[in-house]
N, C-alpha and C. Protein backbone atom coordinates (compact mmCIF):
# COMPACT_ATOMS: atom_id res chain seq x y z
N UNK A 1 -17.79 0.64 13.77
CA UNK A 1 -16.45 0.11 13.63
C UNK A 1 -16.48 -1.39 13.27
N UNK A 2 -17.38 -2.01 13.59
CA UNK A 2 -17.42 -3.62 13.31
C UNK A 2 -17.94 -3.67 12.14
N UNK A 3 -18.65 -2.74 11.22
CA UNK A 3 -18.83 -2.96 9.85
C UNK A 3 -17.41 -2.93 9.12
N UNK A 4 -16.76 -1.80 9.12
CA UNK A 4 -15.32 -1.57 9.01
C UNK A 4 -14.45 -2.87 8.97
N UNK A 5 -14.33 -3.23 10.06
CA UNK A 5 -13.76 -4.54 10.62
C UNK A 5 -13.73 -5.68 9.99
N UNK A 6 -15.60 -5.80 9.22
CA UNK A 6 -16.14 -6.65 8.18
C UNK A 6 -15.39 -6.65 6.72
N UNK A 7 -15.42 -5.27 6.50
CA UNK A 7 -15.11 -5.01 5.51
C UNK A 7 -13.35 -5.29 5.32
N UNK A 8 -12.47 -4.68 5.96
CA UNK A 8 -11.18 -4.68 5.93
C UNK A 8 -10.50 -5.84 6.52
N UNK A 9 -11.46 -6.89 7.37
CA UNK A 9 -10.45 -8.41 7.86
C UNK A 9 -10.55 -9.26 6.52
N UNK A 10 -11.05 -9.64 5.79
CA UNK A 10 -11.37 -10.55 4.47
C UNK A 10 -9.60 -10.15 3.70
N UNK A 11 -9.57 -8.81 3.55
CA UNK A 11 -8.40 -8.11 2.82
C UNK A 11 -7.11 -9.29 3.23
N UNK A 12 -6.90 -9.14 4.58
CA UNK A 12 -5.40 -9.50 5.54
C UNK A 12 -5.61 -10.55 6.30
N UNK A 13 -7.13 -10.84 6.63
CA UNK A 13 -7.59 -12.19 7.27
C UNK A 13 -7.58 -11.52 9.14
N UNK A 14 -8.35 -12.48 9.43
CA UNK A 14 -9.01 -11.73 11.39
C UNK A 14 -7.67 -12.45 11.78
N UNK A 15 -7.12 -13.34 11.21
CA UNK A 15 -5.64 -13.47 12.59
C UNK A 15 -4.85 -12.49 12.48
N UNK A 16 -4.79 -11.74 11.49
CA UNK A 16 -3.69 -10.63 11.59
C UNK A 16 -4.35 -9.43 12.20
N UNK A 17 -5.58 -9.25 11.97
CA UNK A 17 -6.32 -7.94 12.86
C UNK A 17 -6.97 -8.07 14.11
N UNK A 18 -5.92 -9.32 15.12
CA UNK A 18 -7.00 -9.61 16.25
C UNK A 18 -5.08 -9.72 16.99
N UNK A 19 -3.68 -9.29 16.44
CA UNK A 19 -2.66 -9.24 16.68
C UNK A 19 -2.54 -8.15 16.63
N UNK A 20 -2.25 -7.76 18.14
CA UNK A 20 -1.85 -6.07 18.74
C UNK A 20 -0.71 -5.67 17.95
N UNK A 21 0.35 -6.31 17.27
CA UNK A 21 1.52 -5.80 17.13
C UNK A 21 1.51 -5.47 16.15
N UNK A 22 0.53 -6.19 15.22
CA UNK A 22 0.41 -6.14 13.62
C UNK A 22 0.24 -5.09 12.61
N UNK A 23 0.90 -4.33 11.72
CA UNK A 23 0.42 -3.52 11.02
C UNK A 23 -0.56 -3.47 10.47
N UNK A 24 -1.68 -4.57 10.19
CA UNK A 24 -3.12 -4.75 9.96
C UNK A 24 -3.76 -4.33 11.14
N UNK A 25 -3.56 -4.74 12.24
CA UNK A 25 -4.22 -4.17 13.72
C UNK A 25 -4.19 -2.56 13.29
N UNK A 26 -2.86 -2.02 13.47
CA UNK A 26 -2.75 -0.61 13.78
C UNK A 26 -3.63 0.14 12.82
N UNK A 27 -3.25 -0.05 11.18
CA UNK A 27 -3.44 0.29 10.19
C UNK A 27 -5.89 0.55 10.54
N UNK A 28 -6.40 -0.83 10.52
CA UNK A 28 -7.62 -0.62 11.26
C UNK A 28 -7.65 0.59 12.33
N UNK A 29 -6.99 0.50 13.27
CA UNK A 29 -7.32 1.17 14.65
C UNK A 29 -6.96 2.69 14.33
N UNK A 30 -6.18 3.07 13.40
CA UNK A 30 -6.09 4.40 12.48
C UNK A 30 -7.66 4.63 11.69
N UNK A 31 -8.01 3.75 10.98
CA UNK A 31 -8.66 3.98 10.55
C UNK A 31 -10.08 4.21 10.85
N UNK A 32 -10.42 3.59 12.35
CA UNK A 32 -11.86 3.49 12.67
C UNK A 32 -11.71 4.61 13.97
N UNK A 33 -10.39 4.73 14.32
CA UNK A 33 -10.42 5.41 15.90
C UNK A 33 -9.57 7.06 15.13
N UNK A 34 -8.78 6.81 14.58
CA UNK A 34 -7.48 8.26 14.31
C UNK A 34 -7.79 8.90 13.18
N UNK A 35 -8.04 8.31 11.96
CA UNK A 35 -8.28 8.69 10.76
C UNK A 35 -9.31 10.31 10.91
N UNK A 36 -8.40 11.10 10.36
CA UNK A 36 -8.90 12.83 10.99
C UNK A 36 -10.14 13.02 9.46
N UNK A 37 -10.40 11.97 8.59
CA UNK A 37 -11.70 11.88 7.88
C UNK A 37 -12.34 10.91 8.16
N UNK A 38 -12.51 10.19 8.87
CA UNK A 38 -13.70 9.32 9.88
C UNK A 38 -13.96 8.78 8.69
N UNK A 39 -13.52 7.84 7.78
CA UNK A 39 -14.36 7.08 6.50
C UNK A 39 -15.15 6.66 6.85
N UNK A 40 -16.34 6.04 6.38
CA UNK A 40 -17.15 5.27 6.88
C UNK A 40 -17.25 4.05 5.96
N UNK A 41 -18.03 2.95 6.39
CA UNK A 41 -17.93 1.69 5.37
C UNK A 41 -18.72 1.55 4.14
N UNK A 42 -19.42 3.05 3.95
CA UNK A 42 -19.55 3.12 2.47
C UNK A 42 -19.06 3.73 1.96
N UNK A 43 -17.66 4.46 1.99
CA UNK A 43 -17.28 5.33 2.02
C UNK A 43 -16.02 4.29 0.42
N UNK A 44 -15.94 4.71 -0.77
CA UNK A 44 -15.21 4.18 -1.49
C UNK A 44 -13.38 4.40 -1.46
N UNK A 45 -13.11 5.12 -0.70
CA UNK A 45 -12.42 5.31 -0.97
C UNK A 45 -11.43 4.39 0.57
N UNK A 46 -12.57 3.74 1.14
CA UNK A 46 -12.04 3.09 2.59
C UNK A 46 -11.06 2.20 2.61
N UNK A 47 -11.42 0.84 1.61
CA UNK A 47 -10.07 -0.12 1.50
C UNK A 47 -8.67 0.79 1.06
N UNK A 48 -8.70 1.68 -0.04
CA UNK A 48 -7.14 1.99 -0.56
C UNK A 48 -6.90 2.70 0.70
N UNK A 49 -7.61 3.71 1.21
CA UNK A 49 -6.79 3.88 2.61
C UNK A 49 -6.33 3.48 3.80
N UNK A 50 -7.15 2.29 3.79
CA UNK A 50 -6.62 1.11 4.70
C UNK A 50 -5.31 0.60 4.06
N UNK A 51 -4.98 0.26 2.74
CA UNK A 51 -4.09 0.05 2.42
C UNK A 51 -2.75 0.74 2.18
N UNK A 52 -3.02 1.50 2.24
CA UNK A 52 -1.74 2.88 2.28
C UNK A 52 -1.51 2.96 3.57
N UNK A 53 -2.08 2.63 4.57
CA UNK A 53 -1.97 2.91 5.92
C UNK A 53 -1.26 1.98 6.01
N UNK A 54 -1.93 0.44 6.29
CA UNK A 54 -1.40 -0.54 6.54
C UNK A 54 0.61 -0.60 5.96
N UNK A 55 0.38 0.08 4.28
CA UNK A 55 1.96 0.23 4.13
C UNK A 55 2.80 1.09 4.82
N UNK A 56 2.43 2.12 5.10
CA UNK A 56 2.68 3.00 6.42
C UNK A 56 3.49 2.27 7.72
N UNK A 57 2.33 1.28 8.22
CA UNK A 57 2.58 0.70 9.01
C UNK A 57 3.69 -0.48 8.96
N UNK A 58 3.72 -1.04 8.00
CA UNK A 58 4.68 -2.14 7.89
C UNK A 58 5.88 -2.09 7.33
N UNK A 59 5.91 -1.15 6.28
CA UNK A 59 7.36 0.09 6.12
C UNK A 59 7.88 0.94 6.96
N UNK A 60 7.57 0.58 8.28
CA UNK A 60 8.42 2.25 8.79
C UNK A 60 8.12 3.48 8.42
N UNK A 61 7.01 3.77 8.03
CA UNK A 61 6.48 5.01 8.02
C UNK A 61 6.81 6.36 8.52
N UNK A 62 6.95 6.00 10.11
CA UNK A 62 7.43 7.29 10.67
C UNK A 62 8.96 7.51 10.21
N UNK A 63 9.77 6.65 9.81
CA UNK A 63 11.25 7.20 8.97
C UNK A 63 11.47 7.33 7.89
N UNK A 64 10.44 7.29 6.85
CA UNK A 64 10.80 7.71 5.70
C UNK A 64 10.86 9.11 5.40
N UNK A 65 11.94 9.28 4.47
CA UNK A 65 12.75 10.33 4.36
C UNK A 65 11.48 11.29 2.99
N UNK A 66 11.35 12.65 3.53
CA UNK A 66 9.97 13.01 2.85
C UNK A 66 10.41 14.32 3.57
N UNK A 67 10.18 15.31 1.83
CA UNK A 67 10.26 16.62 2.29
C UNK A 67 9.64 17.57 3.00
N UNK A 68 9.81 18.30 3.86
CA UNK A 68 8.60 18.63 4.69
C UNK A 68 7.15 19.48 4.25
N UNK A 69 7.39 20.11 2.84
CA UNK A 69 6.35 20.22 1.98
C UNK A 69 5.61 19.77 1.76
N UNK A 70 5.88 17.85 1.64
CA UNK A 70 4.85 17.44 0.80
C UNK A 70 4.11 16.78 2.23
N UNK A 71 2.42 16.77 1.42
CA UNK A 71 1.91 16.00 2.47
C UNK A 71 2.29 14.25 2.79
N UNK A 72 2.27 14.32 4.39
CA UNK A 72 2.72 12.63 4.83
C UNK A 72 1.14 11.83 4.56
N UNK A 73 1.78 10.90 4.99
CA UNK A 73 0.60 9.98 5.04
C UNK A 73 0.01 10.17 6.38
N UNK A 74 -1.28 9.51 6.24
CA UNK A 74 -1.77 9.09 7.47
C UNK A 74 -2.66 10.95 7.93
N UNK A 75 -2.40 11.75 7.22
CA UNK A 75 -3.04 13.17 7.39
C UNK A 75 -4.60 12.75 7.28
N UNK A 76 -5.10 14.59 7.09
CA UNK A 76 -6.75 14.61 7.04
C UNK A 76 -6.65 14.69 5.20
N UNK A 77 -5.73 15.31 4.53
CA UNK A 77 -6.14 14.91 3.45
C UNK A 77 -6.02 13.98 2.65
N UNK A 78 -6.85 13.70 1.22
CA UNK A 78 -7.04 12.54 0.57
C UNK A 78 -5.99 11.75 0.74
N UNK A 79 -5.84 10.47 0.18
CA UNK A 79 -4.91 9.77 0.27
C UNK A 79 -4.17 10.11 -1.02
N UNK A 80 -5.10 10.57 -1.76
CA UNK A 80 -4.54 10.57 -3.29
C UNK A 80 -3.18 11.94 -3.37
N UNK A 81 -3.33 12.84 -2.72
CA UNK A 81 -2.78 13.73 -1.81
C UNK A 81 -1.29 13.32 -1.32
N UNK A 82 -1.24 12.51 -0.69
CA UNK A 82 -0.51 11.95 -0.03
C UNK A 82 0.81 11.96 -0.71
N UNK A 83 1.81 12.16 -0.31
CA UNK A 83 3.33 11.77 -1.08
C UNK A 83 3.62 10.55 -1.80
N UNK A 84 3.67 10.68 -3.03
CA UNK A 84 4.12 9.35 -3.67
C UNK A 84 2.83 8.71 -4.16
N UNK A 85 1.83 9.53 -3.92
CA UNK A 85 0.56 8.68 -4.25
C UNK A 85 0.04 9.47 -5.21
N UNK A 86 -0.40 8.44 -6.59
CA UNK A 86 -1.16 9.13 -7.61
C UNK A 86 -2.73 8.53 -7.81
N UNK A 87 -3.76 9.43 -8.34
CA UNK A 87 -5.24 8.39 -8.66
C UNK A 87 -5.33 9.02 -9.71
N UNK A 88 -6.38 8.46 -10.66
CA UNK A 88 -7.17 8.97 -11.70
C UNK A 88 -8.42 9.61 -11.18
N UNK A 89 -9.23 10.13 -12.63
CA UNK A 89 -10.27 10.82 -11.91
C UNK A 89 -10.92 10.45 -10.82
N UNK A 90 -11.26 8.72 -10.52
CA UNK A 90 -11.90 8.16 -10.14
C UNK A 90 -11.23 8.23 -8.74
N UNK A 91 -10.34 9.01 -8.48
CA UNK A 91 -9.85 9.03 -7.08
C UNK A 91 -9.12 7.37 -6.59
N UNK A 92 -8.83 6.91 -7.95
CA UNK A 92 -8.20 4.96 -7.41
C UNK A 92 -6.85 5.29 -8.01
N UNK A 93 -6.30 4.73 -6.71
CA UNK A 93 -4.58 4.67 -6.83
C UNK A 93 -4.17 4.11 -8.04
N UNK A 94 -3.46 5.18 -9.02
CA UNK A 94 -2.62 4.48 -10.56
C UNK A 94 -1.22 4.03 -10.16
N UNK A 95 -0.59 4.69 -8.97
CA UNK A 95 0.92 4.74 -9.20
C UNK A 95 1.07 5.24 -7.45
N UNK A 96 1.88 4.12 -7.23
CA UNK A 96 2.74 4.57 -6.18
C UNK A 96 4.16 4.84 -6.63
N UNK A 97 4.80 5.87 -6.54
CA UNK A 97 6.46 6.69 -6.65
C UNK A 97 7.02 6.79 -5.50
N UNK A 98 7.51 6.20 -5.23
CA UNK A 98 8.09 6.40 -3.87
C UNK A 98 9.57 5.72 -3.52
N UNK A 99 10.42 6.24 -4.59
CA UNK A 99 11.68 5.71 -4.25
C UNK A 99 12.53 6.58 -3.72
N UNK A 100 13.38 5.86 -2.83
CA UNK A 100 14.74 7.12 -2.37
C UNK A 100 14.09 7.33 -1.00
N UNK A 101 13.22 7.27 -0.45
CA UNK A 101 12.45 7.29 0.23
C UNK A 101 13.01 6.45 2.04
N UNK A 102 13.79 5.69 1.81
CA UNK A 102 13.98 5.22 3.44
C UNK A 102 13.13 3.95 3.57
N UNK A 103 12.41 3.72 2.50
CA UNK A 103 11.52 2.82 3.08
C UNK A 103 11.93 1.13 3.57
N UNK A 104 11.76 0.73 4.18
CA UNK A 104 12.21 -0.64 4.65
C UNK A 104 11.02 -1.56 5.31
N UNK A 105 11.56 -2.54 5.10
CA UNK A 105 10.40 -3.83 5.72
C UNK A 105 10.27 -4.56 4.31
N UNK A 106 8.76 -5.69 4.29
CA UNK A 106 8.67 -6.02 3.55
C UNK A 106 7.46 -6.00 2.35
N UNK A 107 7.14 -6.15 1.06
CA UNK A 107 6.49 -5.87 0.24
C UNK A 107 4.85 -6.49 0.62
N UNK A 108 3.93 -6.10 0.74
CA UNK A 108 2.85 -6.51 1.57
C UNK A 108 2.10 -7.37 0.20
N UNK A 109 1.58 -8.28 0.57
CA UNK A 109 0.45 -8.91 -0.71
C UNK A 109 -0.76 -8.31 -1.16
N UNK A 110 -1.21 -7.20 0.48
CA UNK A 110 -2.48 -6.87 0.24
C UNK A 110 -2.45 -5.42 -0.49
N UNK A 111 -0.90 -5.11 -1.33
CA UNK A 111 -1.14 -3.92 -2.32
C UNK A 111 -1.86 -4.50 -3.31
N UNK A 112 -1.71 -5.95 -3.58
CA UNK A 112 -2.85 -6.66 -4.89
C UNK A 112 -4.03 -5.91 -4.94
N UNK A 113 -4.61 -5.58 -3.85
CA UNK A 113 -6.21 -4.82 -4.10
C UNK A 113 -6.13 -3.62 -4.33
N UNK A 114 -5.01 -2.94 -4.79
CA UNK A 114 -5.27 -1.72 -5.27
C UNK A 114 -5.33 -2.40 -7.15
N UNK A 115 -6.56 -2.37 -7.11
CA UNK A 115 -6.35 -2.61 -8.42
C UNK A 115 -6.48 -2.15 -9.86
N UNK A 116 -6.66 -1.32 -9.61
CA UNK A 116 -6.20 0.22 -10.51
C UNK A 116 -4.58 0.66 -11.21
N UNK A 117 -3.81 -0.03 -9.85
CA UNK A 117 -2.42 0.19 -10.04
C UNK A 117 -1.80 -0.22 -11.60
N UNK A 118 -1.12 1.01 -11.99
CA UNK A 118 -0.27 0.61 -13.00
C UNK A 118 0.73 1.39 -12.69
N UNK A 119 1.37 2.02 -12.11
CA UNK A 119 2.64 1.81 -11.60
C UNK A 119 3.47 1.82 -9.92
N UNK A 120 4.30 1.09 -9.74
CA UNK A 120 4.79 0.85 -8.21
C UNK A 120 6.30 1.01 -8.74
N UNK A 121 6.89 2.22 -8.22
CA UNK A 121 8.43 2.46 -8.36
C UNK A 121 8.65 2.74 -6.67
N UNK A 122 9.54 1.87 -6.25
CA UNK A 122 9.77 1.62 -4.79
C UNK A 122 11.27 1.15 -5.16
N UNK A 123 12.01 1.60 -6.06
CA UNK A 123 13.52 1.91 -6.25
C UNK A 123 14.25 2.36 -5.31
N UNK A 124 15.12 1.71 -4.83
CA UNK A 124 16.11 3.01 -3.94
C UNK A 124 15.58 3.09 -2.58
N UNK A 125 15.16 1.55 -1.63
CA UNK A 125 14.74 2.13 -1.01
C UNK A 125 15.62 0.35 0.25
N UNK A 126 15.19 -0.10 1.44
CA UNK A 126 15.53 -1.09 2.28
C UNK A 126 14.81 -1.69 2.14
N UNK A 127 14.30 -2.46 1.06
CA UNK A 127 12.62 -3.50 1.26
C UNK A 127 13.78 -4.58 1.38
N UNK A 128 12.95 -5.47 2.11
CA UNK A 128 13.34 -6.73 1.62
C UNK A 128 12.32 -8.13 1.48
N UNK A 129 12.52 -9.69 1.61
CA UNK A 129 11.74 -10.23 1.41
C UNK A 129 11.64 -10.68 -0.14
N UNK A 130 10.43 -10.91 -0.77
CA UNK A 130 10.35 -11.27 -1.83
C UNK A 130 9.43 -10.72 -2.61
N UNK A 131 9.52 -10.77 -3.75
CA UNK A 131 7.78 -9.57 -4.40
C UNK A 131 6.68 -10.52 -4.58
N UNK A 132 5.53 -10.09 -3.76
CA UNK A 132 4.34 -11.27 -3.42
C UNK A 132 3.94 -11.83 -4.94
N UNK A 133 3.85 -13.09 -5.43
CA UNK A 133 2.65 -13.30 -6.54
C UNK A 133 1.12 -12.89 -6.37
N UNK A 134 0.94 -12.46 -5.65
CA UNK A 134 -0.71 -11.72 -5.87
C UNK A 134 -0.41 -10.41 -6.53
N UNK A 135 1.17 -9.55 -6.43
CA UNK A 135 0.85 -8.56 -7.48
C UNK A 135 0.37 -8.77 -9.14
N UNK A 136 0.69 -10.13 -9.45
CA UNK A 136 0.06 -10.85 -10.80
C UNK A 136 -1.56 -10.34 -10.60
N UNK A 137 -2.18 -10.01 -9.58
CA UNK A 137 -3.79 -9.55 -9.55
C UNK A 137 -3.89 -8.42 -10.21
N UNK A 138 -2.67 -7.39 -10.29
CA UNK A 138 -2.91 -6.33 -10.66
C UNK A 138 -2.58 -5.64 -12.18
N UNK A 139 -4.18 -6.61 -12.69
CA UNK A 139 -4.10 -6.33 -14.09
C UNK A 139 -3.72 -5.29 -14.90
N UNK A 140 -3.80 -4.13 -14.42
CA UNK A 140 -3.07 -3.05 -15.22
C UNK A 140 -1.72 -2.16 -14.89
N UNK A 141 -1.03 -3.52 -14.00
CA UNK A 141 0.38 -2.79 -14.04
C UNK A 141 0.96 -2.57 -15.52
N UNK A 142 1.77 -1.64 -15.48
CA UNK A 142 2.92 -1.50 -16.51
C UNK A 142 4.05 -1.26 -16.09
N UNK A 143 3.96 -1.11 -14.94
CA UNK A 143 5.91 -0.53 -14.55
C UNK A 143 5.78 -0.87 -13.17
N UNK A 144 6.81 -2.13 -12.95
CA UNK A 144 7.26 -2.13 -11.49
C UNK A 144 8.87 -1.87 -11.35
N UNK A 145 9.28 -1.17 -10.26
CA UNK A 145 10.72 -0.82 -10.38
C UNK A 145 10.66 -1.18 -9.03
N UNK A 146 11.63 -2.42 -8.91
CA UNK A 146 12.18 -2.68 -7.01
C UNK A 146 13.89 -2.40 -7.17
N UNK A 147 14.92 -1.94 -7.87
CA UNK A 147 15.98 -2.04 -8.33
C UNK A 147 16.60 -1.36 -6.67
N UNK A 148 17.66 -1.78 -6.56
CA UNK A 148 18.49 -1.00 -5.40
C UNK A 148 17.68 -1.39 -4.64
N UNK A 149 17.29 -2.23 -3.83
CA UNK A 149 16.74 -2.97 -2.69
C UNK A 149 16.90 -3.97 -2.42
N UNK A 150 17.36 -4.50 -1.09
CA UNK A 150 17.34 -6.00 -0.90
C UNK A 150 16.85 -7.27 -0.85
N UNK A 151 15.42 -7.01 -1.69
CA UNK A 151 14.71 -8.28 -2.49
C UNK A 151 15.84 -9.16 -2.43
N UNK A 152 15.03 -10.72 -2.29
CA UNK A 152 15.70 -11.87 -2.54
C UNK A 152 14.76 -13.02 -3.49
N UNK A 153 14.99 -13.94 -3.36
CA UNK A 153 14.64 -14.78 -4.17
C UNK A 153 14.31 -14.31 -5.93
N UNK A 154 13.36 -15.06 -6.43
CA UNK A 154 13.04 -15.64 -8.28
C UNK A 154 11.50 -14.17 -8.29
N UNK A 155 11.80 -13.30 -8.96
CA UNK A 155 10.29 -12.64 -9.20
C UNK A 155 9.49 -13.88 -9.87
N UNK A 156 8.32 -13.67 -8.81
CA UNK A 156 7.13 -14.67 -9.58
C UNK A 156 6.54 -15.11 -10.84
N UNK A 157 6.45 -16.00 -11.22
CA UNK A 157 6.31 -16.43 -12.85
C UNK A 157 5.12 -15.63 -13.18
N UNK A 158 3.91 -15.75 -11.83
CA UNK A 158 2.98 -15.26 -12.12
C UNK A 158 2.89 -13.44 -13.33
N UNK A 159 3.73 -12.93 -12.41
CA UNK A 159 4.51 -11.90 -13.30
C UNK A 159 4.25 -11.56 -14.64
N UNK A 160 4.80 -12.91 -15.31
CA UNK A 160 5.01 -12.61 -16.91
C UNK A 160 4.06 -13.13 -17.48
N UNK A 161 2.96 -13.06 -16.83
CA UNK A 161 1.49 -13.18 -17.68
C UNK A 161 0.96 -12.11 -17.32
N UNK A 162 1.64 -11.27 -17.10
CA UNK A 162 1.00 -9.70 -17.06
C UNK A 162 1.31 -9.06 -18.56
N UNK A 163 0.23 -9.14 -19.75
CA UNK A 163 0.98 -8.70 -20.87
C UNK A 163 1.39 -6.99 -20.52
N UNK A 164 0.82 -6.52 -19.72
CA UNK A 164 0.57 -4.54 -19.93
C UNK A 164 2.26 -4.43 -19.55
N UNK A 165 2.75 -5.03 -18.69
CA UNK A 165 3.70 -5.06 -17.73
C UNK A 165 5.23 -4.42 -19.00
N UNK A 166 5.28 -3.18 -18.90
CA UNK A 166 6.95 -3.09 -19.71
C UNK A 166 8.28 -2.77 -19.39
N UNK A 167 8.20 -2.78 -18.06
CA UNK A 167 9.34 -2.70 -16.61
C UNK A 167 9.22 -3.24 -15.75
């Protein structure tokens, strides 16, 4: 678990994973203690599921509105699996879909490391806050949709040096 620990505090930083309340805490303690596939820290597919968790955790997870068909998060299967979650062959997150959804809280910085991502539609949902400039990390967006949510402030300049970016 302390390799783990190694690996996933750098992501969110040790003050947020050494805070009981924190969705970085929980999101870890899922992952090294609950996680019903025991990743291990060579395991590639460990950070994006730390990170899907962690959004789990800091969205309100347990209230988002999700048909009882599809698989939730936080299960034994893949993440890629997961509702709203897409990968390429390579099993790396292309697209989170997940609007209409219930989701609320605020937009996390550490989705930047999914960096595969080219699309995040989180339309239609209670976010609020502001959209982090580290999503500018994620060189192959093409489509972000936050529309119908209570975002505030200026989207980041960083932004529009994303040439791929066409939404």
């Amino acid at each position: 678990s302390q390799d783990i620990v190694s690996v996933l505090a750098p992501i969110s930083g040790m003050e947020l994973f050494t805070r009981l309340d924190s969705a970085q805490y929980k999101a870890a303690c899922w992952i090294i203690f609950d996680d019903p596939r025991s990743v291990s820290v060579s395991d590639a597919s460990l950070v994006q599921r730390y990170l899907l968790a962690l959004f789990y955790y800091e969205n309100s997870g347990i209230e988002w509105l999700v048909n009882d068909d599809k698989i939730k998060f936080l299960s034994e299967s893949k993440e890629c699996e997961w509702i709203g979650v897409e990968c390429n062959e390579s099993d790396a997150v292309v697209k989170l879909n997940m609007s209409n959804m219930q989701i609320k809280g605020n937009l996390l910085r550490e989705l930047s490391n999914l960096r595969s991502l080219e699309y995040i539609d989180l339309a239609r949902n209670k976010l609020d806050g502001t959209i982090p400039s580290e999503f500018s990390q994620l060189s192959k967006l093409k489509g972000l949709q936050m529309s119908y949510n209570s975002l505030d402030g200026t989207i980041p300049e960083e932004l529009f040096w994303l040439f791929g970016l066409e939404y």
